[in-house]
C-alpha atoms as a PDB file:
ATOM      1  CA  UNK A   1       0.000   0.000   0.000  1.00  0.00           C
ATOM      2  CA  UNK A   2       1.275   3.148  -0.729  1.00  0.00           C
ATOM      3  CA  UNK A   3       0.970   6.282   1.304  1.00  0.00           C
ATOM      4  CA  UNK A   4       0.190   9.975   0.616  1.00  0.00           C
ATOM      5  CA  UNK A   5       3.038  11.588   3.490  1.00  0.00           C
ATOM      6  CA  UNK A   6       1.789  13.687   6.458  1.00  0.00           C
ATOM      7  CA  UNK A   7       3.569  16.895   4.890  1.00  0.00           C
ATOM      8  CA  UNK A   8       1.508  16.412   1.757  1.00  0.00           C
ATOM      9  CA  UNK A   9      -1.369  16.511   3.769  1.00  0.00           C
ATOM     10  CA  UNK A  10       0.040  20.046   5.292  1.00  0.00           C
ATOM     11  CA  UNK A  11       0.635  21.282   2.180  1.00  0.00           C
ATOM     12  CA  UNK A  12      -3.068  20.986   0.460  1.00  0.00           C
ATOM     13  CA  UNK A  13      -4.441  22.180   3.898  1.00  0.00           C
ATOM     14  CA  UNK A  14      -2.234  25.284   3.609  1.00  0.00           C
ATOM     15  CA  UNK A  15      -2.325  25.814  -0.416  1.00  0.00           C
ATOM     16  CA  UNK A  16      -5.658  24.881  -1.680  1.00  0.00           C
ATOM     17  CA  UNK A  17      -7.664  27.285  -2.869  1.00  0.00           C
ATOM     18  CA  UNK A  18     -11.006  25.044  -3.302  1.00  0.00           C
ATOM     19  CA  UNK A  19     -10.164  23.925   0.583  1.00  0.00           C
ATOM     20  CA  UNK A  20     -10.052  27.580   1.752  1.00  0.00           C
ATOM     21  CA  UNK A  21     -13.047  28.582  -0.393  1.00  0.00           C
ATOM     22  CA  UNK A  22     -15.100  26.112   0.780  1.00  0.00           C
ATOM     23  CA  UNK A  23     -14.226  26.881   4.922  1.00  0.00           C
ATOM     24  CA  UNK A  24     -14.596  30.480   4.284  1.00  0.00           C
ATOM     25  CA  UNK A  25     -17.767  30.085   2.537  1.00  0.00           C
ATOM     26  CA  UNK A  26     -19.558  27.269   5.326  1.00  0.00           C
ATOM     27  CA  UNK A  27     -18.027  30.012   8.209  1.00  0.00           C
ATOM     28  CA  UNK A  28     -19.973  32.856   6.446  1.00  0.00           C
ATOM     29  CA  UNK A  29     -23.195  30.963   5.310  1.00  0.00           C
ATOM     30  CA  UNK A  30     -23.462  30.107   9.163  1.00  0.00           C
ATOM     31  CA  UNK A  31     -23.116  33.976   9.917  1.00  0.00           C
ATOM     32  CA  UNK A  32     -25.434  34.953   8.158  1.00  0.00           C
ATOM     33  CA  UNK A  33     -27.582  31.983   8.743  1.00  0.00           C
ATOM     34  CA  UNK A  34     -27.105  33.128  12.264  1.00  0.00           C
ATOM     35  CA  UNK A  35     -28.308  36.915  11.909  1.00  0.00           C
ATOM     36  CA  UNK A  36     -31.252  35.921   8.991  1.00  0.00           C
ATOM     37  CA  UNK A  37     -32.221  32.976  11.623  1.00  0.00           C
ATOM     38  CA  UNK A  38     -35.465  36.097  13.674  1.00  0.00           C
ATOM     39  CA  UNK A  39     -36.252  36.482   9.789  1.00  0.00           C
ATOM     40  CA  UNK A  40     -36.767  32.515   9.480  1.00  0.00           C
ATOM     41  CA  UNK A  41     -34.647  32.958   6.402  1.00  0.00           C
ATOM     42  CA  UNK A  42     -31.243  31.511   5.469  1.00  0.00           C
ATOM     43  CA  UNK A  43     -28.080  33.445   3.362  1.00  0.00           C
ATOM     44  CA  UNK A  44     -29.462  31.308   0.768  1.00  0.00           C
ATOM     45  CA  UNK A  45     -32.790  32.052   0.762  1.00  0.00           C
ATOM     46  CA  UNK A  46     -31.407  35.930   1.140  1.00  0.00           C
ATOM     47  CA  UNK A  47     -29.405  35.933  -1.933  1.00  0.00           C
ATOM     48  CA  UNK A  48     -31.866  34.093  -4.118  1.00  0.00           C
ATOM     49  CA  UNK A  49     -34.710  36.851  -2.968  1.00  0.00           C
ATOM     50  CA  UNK A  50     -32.088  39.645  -3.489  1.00  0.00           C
ATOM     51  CA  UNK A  51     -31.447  38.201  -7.540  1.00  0.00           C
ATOM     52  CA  UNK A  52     -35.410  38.580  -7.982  1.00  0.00           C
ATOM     53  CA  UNK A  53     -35.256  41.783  -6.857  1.00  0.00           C
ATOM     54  CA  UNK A  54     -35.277  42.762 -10.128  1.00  0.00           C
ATOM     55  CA  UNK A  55     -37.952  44.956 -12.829  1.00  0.00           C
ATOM     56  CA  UNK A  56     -38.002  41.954 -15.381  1.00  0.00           C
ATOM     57  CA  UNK A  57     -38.713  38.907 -13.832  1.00  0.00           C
ATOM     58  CA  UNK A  58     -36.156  36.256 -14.588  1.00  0.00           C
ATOM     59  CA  UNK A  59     -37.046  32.943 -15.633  1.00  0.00           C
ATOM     60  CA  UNK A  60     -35.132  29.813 -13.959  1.00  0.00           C
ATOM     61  CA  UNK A  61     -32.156  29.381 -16.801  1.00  0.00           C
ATOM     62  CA  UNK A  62     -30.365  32.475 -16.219  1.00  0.00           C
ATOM     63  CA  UNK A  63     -31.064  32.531 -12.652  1.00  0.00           C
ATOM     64  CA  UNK A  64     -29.022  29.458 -12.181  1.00  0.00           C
ATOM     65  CA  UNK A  65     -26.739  30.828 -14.399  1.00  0.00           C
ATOM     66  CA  UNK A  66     -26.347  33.967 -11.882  1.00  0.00           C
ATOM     67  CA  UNK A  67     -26.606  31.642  -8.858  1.00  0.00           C
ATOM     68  CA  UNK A  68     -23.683  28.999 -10.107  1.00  0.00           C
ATOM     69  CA  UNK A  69     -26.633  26.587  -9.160  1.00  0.00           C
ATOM     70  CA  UNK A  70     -28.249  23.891 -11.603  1.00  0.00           C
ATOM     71  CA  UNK A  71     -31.773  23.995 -12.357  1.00  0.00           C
ATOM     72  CA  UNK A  72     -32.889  21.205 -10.132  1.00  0.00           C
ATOM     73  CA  UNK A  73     -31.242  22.545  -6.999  1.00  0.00           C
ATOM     74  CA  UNK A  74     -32.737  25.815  -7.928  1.00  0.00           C
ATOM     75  CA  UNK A  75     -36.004  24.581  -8.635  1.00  0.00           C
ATOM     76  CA  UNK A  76     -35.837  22.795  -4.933  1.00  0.00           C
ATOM     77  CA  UNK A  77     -34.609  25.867  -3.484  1.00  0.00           C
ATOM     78  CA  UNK A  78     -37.601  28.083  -4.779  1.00  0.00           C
ATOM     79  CA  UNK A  79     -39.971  25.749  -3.401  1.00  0.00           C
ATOM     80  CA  UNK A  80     -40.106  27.303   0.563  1.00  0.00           C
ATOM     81  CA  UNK A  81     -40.204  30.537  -1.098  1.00  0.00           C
ATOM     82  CA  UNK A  82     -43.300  29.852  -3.085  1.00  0.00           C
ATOM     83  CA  UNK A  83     -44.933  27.929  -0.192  1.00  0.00           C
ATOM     84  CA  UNK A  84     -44.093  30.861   2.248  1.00  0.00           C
ATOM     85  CA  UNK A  85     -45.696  33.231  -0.789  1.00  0.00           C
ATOM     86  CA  UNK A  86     -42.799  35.074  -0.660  1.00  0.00           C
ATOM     87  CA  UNK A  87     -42.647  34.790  -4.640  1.00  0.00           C
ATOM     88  CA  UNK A  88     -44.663  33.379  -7.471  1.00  0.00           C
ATOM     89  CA  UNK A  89     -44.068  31.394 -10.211  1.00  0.00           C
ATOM     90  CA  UNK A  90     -45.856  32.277 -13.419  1.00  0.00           C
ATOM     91  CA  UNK A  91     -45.720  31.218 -17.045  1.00  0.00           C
ATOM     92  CA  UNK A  92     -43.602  32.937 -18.929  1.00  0.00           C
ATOM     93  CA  UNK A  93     -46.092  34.531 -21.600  1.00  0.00           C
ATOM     94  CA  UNK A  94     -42.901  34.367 -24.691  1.00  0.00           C
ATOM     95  CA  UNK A  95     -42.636  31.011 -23.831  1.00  0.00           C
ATOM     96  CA  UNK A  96     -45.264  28.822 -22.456  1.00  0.00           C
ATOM     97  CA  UNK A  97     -42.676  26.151 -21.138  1.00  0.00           C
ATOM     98  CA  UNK A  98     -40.806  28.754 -19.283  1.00  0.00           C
ATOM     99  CA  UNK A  99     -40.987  29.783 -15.929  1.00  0.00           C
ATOM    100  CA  UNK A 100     -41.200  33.743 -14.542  1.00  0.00           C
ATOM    101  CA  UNK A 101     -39.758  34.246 -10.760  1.00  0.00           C
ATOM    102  CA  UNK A 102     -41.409  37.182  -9.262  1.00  0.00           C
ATOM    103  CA  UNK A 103     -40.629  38.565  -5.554  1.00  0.00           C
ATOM    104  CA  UNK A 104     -44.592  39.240  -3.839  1.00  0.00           C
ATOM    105  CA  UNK A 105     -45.149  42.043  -1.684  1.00  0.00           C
ATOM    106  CA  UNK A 106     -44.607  40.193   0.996  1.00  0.00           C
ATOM    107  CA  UNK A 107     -41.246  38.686  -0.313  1.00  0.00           C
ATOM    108  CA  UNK A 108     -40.087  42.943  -0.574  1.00  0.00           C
ATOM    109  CA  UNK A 109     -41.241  43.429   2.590  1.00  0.00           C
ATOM    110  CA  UNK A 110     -39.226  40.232   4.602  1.00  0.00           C
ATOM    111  CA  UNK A 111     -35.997  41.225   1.670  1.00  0.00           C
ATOM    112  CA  UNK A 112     -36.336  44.949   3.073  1.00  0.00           C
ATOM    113  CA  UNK A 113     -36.441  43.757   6.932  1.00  0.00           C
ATOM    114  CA  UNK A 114     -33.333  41.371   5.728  1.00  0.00           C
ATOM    115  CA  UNK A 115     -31.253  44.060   4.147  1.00  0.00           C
ATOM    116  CA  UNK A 116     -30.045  46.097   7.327  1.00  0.00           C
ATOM    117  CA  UNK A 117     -29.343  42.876   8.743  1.00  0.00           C
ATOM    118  CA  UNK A 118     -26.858  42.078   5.458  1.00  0.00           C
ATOM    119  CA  UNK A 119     -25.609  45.767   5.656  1.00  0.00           C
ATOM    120  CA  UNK A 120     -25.074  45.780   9.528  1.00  0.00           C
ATOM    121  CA  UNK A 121     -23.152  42.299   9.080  1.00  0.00           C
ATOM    122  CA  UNK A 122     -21.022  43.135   6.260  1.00  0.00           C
ATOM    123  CA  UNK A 123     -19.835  46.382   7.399  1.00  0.00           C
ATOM    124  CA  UNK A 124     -18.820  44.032  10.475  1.00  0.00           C
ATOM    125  CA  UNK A 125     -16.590  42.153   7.801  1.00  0.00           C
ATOM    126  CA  UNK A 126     -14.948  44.739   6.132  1.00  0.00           C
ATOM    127  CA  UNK A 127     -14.034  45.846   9.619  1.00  0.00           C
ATOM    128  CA  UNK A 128     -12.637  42.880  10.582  1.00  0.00           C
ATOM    129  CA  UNK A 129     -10.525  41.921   6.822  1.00  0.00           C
ATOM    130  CA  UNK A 130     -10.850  45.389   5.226  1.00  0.00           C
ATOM    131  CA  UNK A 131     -11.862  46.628   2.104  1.00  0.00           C
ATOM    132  CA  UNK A 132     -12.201  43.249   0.576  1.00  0.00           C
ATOM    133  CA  UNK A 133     -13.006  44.657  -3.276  1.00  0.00           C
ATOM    134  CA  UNK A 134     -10.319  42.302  -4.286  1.00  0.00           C
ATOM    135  CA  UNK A 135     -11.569  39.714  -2.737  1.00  0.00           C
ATOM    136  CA  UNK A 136     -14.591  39.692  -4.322  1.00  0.00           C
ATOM    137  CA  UNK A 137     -13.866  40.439  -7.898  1.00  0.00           C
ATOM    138  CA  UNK A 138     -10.911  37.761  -7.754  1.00  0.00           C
ATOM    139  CA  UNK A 139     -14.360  35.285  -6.206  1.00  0.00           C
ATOM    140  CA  UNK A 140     -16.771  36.762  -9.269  1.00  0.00           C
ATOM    141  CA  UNK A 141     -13.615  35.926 -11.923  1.00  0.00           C
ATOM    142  CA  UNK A 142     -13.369  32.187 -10.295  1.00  0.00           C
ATOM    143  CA  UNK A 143     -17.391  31.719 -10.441  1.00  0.00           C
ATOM    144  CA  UNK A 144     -17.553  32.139 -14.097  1.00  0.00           C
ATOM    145  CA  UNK A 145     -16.938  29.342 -16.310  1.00  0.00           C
ATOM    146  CA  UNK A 146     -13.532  28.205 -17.376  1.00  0.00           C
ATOM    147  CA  UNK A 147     -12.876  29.818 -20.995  1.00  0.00           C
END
């Protein structure tokens, strides 16, 4: 049997990227998990109502797209939404097979409760690592596909 060394071990731990993504990203989904939690809404649920927030509803393709998610996991993801009528889901009128994602009135009204929440929390981040504009346009360049 052959072995991977210890200091191979050390070395991923300490180098990887993906490794160090993936900790910082659990450690801040639990954050703000943490602070949405009075809201009954997770980070998740947060960001996905924040991309509706838009005039044009989307339909579910590019909102994946925007998301990094696949359609299924979106599609599972939208569900507590629409059950908590917090957006609808309407036929998209260009396409009868599509699908139109609109916030309700109540889904602006929990998103605009959420947002001082987000705003009081980040402003606690860039406090604690700084301006972090790098850090998220270097994050934005690695979510987009490989060329």
């Amino acid at each position: 049997m052959t072995g991977i060394p210890f200091e191979t071990t050390l070395h991923v731990r300490d180098t990887c990227l993906c490794l160090a993504t993936q900790r910082a990203a659990r450690a801040l989904a639990r954050r703000f998990d943490d602070a949405f939690r009075p809201l009954d809404l997770t980070n998740g649920q947060f960001s996905l109502l924040m991309a509706l927030n838009r005039a044009k509803p989307p339909s579910i393709a590019p909102l994946a797209d925007f998301l990094a998610m696949d359609r299924t996991t979106l599609t599972a993801a939208l569900k507590p939404l629409e059950r908590r009528k917090l957006i609808s889901v309407s036929v998209d009128p260009d396409d009868r097979r599509g699908r139109l994602l609109r916030l309700t009135a109540k889904g602006r009204t929990l998103l605009a409760k959420a947002l001082p929440i987000w705003k009081a929390h980040h402003a606690q981040l860039d406090r604690q690592i700084g301006p972090a504009g790098d850090l998220r346009g270097h994050l934005t360049m690695l979510a987009r596909p490989p060329a």
